[in-house]
N, C-alpha and C. Protein backbone atom coordinates (compact mmCIF):
# COMPACT_ATOMS: atom_id res chain seq x y z
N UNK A 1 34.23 20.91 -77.34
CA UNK A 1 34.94 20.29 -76.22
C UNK A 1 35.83 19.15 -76.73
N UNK A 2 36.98 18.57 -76.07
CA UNK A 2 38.08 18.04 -76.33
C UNK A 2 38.11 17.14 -75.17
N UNK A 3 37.26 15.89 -75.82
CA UNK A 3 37.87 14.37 -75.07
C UNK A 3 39.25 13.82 -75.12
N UNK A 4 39.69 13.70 -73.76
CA UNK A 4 40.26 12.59 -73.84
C UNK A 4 40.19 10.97 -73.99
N UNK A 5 40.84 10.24 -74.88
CA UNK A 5 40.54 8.97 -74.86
C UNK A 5 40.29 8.10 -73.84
N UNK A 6 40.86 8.67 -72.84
CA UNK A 6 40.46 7.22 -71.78
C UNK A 6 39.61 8.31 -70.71
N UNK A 7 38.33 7.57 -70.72
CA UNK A 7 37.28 8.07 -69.69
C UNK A 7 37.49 7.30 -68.43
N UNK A 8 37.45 7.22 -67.43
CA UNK A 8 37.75 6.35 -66.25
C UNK A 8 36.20 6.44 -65.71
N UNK A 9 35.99 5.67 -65.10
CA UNK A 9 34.83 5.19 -64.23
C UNK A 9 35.34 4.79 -62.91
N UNK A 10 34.68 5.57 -61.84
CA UNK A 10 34.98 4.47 -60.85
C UNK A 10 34.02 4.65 -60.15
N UNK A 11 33.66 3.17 -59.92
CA UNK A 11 32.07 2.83 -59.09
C UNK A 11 32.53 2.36 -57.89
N UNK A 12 32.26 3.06 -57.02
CA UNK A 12 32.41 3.04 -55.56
C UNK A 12 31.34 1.29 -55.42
N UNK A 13 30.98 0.57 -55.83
CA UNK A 13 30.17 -0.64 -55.45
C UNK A 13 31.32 -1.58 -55.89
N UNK A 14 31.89 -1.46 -56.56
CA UNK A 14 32.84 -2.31 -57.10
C UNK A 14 34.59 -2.43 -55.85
N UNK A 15 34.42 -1.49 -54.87
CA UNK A 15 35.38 -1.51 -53.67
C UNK A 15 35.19 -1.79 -52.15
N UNK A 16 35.93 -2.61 -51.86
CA UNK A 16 35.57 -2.92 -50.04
C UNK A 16 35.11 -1.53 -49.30
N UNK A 17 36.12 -0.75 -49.78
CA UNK A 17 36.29 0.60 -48.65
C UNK A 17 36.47 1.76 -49.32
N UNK A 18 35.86 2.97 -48.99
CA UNK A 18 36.47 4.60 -49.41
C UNK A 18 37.78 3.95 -49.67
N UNK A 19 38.43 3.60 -48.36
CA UNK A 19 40.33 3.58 -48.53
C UNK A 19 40.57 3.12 -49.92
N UNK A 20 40.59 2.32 -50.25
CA UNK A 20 40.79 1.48 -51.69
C UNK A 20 40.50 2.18 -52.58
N UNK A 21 39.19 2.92 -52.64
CA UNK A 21 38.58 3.64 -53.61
C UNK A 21 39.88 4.60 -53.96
N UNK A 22 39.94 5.32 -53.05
CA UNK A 22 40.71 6.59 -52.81
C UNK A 22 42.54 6.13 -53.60
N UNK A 23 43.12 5.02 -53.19
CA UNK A 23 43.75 4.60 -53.43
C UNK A 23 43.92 4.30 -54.93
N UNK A 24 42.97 4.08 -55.63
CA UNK A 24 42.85 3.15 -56.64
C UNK A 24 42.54 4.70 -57.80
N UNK A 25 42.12 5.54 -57.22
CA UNK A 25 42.36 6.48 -58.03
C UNK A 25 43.46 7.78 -58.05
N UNK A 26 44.10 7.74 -56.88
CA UNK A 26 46.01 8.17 -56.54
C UNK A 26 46.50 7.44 -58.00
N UNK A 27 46.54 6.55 -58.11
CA UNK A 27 47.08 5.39 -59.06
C UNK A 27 46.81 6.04 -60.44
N UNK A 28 45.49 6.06 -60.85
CA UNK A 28 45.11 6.27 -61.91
C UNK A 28 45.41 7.70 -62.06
N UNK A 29 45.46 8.93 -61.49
CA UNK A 29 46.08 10.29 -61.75
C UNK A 29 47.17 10.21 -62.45
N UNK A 30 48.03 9.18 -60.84
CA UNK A 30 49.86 9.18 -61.35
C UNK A 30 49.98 8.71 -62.42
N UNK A 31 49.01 7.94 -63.58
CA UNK A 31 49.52 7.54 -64.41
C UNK A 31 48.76 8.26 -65.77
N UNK A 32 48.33 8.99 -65.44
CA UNK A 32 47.58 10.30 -66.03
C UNK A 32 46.16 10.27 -66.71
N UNK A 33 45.17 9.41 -66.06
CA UNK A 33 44.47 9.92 -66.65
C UNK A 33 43.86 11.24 -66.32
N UNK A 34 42.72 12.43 -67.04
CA UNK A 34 42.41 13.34 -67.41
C UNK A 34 41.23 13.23 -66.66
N UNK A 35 40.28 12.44 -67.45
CA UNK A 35 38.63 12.66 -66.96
C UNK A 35 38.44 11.56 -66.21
N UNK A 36 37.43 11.62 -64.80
CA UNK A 36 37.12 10.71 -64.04
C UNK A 36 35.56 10.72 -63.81
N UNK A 37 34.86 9.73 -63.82
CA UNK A 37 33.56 9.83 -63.13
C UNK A 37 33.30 8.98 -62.02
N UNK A 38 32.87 9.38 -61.07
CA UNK A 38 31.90 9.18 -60.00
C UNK A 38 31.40 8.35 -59.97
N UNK A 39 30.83 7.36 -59.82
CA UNK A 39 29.56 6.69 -59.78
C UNK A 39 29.41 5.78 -58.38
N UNK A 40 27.93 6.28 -57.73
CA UNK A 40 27.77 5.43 -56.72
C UNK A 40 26.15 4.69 -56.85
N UNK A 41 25.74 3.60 -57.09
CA UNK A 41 24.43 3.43 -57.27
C UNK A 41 23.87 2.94 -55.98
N UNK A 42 24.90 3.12 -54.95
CA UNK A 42 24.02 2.40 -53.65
C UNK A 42 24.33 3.14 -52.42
N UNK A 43 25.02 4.15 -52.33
CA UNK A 43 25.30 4.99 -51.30
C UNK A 43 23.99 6.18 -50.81
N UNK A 44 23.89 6.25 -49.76
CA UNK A 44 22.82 7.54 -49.28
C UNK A 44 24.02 8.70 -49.75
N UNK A 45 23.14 10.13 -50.07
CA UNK A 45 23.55 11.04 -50.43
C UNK A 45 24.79 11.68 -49.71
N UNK A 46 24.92 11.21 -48.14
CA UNK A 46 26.01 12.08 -47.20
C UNK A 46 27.23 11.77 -47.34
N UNK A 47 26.59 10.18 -47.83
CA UNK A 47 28.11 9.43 -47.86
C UNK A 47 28.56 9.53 -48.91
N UNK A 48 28.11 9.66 -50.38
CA UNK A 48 28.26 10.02 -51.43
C UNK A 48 29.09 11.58 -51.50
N UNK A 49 28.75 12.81 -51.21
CA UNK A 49 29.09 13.86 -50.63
C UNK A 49 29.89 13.76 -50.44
N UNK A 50 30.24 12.90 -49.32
CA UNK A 50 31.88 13.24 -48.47
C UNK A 50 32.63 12.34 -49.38
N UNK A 51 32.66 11.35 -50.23
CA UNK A 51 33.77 10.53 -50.95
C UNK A 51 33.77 11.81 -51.94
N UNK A 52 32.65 12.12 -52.88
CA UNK A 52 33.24 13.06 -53.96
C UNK A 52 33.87 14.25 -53.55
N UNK A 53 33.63 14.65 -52.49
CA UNK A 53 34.26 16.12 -52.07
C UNK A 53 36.18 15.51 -51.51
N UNK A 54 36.13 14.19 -51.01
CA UNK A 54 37.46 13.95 -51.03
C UNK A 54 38.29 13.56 -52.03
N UNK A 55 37.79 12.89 -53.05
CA UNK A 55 37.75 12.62 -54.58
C UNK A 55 38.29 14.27 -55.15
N UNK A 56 37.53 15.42 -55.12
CA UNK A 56 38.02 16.38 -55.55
C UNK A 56 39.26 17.49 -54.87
N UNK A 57 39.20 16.95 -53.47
CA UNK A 57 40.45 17.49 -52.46
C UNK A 57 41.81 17.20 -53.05
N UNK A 58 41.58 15.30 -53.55
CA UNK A 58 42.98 14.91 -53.60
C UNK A 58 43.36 15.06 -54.93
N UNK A 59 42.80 14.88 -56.14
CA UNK A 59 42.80 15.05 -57.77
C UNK A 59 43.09 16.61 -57.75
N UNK A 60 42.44 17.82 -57.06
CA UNK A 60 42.58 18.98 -57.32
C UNK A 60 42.38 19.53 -59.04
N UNK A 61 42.76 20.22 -59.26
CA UNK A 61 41.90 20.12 -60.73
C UNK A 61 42.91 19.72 -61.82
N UNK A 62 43.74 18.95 -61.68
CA UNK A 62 44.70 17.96 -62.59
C UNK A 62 43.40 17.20 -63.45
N UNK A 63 42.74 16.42 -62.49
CA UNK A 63 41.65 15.84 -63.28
C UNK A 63 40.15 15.81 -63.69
N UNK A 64 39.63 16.08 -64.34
CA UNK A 64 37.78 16.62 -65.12
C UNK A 64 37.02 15.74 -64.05
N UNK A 65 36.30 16.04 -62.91
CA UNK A 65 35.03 14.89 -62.47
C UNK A 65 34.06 15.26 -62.84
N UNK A 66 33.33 14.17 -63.13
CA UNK A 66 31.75 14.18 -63.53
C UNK A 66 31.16 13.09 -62.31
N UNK A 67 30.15 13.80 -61.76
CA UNK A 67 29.16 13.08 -61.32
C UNK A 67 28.01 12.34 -62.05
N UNK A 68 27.88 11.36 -61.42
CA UNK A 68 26.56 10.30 -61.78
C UNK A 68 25.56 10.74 -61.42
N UNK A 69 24.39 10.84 -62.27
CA UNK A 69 22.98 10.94 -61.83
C UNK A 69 22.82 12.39 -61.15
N UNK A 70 23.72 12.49 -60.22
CA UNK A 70 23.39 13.46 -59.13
C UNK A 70 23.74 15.14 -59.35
N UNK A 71 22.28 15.69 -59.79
CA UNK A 71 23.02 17.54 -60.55
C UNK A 71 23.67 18.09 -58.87
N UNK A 72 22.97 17.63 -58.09
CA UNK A 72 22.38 18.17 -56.84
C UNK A 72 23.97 18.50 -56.20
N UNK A 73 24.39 17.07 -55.96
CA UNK A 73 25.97 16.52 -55.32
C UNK A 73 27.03 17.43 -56.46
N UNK A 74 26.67 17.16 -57.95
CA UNK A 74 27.77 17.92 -58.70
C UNK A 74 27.99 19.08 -58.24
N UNK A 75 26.90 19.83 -57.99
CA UNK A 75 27.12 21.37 -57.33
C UNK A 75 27.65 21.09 -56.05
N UNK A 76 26.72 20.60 -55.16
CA UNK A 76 27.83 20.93 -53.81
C UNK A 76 28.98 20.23 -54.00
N UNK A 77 29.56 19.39 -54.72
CA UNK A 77 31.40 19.24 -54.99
C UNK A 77 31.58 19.48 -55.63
N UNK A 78 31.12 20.82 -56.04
CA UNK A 78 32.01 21.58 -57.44
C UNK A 78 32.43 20.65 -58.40
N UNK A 79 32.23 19.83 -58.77
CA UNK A 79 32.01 18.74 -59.80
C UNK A 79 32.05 19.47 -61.37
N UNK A 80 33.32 19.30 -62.24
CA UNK A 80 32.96 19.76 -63.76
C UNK A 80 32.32 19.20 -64.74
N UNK A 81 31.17 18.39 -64.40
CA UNK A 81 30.35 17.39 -65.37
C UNK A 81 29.42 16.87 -64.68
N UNK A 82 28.33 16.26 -65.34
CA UNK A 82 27.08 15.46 -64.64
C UNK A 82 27.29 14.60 -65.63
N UNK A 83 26.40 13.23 -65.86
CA UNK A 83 26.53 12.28 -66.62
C UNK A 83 25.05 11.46 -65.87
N UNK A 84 24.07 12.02 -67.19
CA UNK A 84 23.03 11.16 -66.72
C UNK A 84 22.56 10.15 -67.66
N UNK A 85 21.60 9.21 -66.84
CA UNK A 85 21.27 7.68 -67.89
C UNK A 85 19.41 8.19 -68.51
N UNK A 86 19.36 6.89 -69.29
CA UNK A 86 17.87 7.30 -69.67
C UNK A 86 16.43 7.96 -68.50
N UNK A 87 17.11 7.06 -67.34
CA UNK A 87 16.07 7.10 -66.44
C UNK A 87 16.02 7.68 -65.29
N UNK A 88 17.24 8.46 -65.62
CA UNK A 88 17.32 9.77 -64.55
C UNK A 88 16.63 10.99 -64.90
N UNK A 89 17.24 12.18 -64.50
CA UNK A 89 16.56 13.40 -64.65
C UNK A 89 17.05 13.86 -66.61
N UNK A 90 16.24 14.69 -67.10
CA UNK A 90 16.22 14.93 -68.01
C UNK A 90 17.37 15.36 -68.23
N UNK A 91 17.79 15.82 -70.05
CA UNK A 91 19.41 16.61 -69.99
C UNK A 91 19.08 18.34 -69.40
N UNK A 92 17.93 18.48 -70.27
CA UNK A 92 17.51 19.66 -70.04
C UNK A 92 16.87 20.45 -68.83
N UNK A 93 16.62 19.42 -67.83
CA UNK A 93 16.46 19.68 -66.14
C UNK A 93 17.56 19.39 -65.67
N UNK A 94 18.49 18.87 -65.66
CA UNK A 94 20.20 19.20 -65.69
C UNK A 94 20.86 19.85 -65.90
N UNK A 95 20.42 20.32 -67.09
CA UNK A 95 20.98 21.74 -67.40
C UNK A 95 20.70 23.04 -66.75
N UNK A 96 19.29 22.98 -66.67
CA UNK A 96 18.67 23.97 -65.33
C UNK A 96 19.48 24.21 -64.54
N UNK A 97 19.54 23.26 -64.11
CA UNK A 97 20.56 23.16 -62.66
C UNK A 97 21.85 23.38 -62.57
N UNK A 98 22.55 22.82 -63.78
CA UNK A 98 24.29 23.11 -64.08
C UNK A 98 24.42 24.53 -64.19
N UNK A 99 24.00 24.99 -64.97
CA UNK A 99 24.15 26.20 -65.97
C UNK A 99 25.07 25.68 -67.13
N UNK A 100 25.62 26.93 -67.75
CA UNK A 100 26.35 26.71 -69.20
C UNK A 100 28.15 25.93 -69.55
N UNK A 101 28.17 25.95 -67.74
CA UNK A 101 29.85 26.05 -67.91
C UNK A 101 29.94 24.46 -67.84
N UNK A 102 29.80 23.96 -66.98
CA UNK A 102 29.65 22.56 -66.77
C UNK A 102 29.38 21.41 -68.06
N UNK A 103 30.21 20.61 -67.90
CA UNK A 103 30.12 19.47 -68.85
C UNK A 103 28.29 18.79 -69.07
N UNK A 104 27.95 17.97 -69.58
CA UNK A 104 26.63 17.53 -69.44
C UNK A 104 26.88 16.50 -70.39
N UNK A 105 26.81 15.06 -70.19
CA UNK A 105 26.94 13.60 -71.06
C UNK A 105 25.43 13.01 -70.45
N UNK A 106 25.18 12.29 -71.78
CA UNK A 106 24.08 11.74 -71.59
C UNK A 106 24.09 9.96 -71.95
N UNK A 107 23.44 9.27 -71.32
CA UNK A 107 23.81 7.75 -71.73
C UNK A 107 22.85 7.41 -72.71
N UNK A 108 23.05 6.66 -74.39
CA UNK A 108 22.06 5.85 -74.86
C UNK A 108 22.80 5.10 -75.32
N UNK A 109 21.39 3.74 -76.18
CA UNK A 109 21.59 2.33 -75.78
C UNK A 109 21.20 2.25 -76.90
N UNK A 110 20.92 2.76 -78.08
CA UNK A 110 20.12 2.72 -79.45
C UNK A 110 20.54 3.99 -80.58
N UNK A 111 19.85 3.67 -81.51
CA UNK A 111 19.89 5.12 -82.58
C UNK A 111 19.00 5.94 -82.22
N UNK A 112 17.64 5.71 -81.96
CA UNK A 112 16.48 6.41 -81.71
C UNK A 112 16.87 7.47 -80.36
N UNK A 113 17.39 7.04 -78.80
CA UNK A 113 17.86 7.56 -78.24
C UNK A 113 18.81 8.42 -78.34
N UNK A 114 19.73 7.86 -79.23
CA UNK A 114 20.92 9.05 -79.54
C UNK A 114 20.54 9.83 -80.31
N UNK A 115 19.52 10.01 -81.28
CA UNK A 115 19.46 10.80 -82.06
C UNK A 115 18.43 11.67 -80.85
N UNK A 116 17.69 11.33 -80.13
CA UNK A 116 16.62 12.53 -79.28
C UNK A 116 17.76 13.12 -78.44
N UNK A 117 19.06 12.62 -77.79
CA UNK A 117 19.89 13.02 -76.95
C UNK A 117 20.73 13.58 -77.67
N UNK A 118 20.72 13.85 -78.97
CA UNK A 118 21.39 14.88 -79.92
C UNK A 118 20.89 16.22 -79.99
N UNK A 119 19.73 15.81 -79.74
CA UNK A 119 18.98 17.43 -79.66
C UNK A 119 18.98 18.44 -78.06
N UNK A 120 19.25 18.00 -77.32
CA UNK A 120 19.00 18.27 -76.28
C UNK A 120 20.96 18.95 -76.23
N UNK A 121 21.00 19.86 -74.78
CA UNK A 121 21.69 20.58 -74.54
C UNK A 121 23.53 19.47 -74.12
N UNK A 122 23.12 18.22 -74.26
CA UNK A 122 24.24 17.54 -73.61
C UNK A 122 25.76 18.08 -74.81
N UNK A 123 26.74 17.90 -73.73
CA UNK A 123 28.43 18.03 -74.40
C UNK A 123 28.28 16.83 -75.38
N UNK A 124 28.24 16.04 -74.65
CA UNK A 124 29.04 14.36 -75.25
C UNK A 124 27.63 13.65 -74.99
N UNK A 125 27.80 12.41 -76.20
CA UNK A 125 26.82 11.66 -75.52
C UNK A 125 27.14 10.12 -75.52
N UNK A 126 27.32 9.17 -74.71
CA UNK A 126 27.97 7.85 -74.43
C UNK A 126 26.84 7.09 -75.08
N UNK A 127 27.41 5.87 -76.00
CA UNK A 127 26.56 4.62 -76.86
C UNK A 127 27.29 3.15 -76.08
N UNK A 128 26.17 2.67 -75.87
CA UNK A 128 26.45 1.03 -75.53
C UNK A 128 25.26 0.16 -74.95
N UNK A 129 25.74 -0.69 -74.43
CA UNK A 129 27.09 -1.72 -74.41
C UNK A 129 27.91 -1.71 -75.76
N UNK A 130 28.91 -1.66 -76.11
CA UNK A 130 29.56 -1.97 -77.27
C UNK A 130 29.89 -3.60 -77.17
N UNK A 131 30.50 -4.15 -75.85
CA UNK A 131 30.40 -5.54 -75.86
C UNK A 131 29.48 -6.04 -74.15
N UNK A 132 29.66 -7.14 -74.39
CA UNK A 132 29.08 -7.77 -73.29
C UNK A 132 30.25 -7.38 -72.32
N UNK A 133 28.84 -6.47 -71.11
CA UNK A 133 29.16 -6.00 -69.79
C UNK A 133 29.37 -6.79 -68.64
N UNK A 134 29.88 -6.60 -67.72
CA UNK A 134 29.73 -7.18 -66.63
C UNK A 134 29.04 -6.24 -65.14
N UNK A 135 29.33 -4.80 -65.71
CA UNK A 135 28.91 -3.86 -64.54
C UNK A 135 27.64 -3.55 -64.63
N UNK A 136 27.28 -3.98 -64.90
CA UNK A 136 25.57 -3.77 -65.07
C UNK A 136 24.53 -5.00 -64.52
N UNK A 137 23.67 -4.63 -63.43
CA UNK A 137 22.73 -6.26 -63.35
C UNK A 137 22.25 -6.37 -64.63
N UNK A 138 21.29 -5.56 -65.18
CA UNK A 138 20.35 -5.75 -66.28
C UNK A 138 20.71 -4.90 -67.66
N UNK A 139 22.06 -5.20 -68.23
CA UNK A 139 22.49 -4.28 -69.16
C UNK A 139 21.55 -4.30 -70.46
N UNK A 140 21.57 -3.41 -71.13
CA UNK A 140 20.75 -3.09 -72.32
C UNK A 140 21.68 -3.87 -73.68
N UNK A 141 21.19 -4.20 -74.47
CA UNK A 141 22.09 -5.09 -75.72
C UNK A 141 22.67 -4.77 -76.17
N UNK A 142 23.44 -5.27 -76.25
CA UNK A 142 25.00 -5.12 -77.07
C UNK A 142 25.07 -4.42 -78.55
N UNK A 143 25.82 -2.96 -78.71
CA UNK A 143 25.17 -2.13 -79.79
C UNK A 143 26.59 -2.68 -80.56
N UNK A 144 27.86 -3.33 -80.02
CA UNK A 144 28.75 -3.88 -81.28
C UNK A 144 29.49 -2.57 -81.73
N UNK A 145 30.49 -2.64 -82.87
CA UNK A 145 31.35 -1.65 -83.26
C UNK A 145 30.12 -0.89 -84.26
N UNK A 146 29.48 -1.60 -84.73
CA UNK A 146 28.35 -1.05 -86.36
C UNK A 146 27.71 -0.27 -84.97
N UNK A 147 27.46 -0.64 -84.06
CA UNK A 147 26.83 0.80 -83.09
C UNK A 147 27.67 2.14 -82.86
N UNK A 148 28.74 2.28 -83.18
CA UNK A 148 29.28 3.27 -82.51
C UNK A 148 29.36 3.91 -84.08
N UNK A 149 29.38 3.09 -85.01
CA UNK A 149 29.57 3.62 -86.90
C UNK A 149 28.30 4.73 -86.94
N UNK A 150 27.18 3.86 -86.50
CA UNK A 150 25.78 4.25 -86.79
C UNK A 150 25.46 5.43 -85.83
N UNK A 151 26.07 5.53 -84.72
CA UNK A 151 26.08 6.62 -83.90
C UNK A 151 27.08 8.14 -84.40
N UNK A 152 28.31 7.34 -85.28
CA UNK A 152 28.69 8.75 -85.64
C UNK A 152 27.76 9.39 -86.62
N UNK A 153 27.18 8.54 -87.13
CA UNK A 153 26.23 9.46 -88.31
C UNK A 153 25.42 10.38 -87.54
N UNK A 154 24.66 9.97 -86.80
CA UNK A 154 23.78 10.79 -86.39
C UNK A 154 23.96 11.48 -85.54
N UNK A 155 25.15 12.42 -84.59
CA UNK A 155 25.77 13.35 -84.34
C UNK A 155 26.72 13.68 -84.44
N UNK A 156 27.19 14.80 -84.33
CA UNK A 156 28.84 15.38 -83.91
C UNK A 156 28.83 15.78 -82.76
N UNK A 157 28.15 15.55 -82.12
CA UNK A 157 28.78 15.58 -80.58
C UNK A 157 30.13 14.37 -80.18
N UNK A 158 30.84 14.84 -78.99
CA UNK A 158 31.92 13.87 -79.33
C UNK A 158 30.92 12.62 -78.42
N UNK A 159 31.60 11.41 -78.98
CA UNK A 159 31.01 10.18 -78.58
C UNK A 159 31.98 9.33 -77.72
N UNK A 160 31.20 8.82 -77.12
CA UNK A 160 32.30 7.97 -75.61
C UNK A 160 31.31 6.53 -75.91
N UNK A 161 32.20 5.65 -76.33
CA UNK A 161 31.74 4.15 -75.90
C UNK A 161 32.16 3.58 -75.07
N UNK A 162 30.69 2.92 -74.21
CA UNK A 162 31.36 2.24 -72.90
C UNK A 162 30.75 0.86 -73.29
N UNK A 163 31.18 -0.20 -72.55
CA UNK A 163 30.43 -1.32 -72.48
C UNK A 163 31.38 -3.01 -72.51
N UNK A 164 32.37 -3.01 -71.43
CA UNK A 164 32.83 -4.31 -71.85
C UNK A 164 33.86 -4.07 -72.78
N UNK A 165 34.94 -2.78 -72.24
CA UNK A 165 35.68 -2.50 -73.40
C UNK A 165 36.95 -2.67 -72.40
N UNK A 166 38.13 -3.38 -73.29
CA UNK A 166 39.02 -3.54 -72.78
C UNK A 166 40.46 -2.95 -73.08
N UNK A 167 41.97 -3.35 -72.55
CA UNK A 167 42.92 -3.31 -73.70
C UNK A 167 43.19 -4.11 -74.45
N UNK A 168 42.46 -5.23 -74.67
CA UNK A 168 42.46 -5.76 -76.10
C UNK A 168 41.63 -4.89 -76.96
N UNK A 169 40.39 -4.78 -76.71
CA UNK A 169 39.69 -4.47 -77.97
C UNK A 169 39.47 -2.76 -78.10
N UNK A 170 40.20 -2.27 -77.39
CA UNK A 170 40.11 -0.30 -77.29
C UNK A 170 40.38 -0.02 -78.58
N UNK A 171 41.22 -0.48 -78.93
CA UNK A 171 41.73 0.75 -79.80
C UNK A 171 40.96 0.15 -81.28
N UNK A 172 40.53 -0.79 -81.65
CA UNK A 172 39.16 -0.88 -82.70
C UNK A 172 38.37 0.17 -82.15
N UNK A 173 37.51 -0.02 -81.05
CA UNK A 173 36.31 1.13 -80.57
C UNK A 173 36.57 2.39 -81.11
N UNK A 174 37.70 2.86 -80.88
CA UNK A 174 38.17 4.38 -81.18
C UNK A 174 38.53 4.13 -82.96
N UNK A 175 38.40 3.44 -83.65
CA UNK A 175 38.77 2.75 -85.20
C UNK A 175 37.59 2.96 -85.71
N UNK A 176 36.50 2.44 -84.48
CA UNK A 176 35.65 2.50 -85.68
C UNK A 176 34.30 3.69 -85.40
N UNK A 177 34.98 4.70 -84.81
CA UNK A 177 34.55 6.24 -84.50
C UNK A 177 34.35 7.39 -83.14
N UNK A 178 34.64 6.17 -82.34
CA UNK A 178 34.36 6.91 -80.85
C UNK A 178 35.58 7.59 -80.31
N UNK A 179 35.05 8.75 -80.08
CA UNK A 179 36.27 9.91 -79.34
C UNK A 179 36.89 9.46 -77.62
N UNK A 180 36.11 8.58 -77.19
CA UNK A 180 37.21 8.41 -76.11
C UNK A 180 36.17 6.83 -76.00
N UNK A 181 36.88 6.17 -74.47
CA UNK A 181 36.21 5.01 -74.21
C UNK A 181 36.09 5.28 -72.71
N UNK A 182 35.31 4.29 -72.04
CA UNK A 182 34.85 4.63 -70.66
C UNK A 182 34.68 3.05 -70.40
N UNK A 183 36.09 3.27 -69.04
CA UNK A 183 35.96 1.75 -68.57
C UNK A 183 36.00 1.57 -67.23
N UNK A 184 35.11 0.39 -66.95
CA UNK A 184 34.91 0.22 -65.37
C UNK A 184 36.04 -0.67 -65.00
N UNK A 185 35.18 -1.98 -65.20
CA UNK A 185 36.07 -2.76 -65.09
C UNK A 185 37.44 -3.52 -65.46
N UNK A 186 38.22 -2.88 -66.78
CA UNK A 186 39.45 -3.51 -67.05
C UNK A 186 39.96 -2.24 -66.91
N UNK A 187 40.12 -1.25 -65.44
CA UNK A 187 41.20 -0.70 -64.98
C UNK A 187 41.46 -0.91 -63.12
N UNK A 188 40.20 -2.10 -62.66
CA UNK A 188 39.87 -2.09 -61.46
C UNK A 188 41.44 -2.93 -61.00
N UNK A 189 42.09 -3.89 -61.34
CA UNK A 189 43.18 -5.09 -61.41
C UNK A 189 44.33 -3.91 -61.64
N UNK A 190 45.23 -3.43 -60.63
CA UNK A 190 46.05 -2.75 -60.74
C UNK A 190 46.03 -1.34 -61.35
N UNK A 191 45.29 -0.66 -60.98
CA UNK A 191 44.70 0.67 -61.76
C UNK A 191 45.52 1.58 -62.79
N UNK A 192 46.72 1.84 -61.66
CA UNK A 192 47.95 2.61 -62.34
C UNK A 192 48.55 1.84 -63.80
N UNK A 193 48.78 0.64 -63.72
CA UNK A 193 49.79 -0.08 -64.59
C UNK A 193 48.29 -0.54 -65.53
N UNK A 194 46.72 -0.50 -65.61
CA UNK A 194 46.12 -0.78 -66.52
C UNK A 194 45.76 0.55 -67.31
N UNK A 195 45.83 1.51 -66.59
CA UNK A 195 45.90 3.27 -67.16
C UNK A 195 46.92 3.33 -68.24
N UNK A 196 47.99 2.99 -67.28
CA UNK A 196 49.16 3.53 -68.38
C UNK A 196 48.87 2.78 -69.90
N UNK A 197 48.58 1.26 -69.69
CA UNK A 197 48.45 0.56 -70.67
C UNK A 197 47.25 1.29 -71.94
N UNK A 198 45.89 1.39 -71.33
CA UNK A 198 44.99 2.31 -71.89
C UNK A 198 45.66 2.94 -72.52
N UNK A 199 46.36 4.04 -71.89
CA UNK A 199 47.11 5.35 -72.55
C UNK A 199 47.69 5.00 -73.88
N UNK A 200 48.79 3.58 -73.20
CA UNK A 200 49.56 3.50 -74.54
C UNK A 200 48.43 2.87 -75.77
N UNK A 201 47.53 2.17 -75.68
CA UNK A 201 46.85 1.38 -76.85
C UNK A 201 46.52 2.34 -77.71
N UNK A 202 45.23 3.47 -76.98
CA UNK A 202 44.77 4.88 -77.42
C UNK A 202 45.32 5.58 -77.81
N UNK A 203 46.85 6.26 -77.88
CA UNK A 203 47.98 6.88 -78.46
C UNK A 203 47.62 7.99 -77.98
């Protein structure tokens, strides 16, 4: 499989309204990014549902979604990815559920983790914090650039670092081995015109 460099995140907790939400990722298409994820950590499932199923109405398949956590929601919105954390459902009870075609990313926070989430059925598998987060209440420690070094050793799966990554410091992350980056918060401040910027740092 073939990452693109800029992973987008967008956490529906981080917006007043669907409207905005919805808005804020019009923006980020027009200025091209590729892959988008989902993420809602505080919504009931209906309401979740109806944003990703409008999420995939308006993107149409210009752009890759992956759902958070949820195999369940990926299927009913035809969703091309899941993206689960340590303390969700397994990769391999995810996979159950996906089948073969579907993307499957897994989150770790260490070597020990990435190397057990190497074995398992996931596409990609995401390492961090790389720096100090802000989207996280209780983020896990800061694994630094020597984390993402130490992570290429121990797979070839492609690797996505997230964690407090910006357009200052992107294009080291991808320097010092990671196949794309995944950012929450330094594309939330004007989405379109911080995309494009992404784009250009990442080449």
């Amino acid at each position: 499989m073939q990452l693109p460099r800029l992973y987008a995140i967008l956490d529906a907790g981080h917006f007043h309204d669907a409207a905005g939400m919805f808005a804020a990722v019009e923006e980020l298409a027009a200025a091209g990014i590729t892959l988008l994820q989902y993420r809602n950590k505080h919504g009931n499932a209906r309401q979740m549902l109806d944003e990703a199923r409008e999420l995939r109405a308006r993107l149409g398949s210009s752009v890759k979604l992956i759902m958070n956590d949820r195999a369940d929601l990926c299927l009913a919105a035809q969703y091309d990815g899941l993206h689960v954390g340590q303390d969700d459902v397994s990769p391999e009870a995810a996979r159950k559920m996906l089948g073969p075609a579907r993307w499957l990313g897994v989150s770790t926070h260490n070597p020990e983790q990435l190397a057990e989430a190497d074995k398992t059925s996931a596409d990609y598998l995401a390492i961090g914090p790389i720096f100090a987060t802000t989207s996280k209440t209780n983020p896990d420690p800061v694994v630094g650039l020597e984390g993402i070094r130490r992570a290429k050793e121990l797979t070839r799966k492609p690797l996505v670092a997230i964690g407090g990554i910006t357009r200052a410091n992107a294009r080291s992350v991808i320097e010092a081995g990671a196949d794309a980056v995944a950012v929450i918060s330094d594309l939330l401040l004007d989405p379109g015109k911080s995309a494009e910027e992404f784009l250009r740092v990442l080449g």
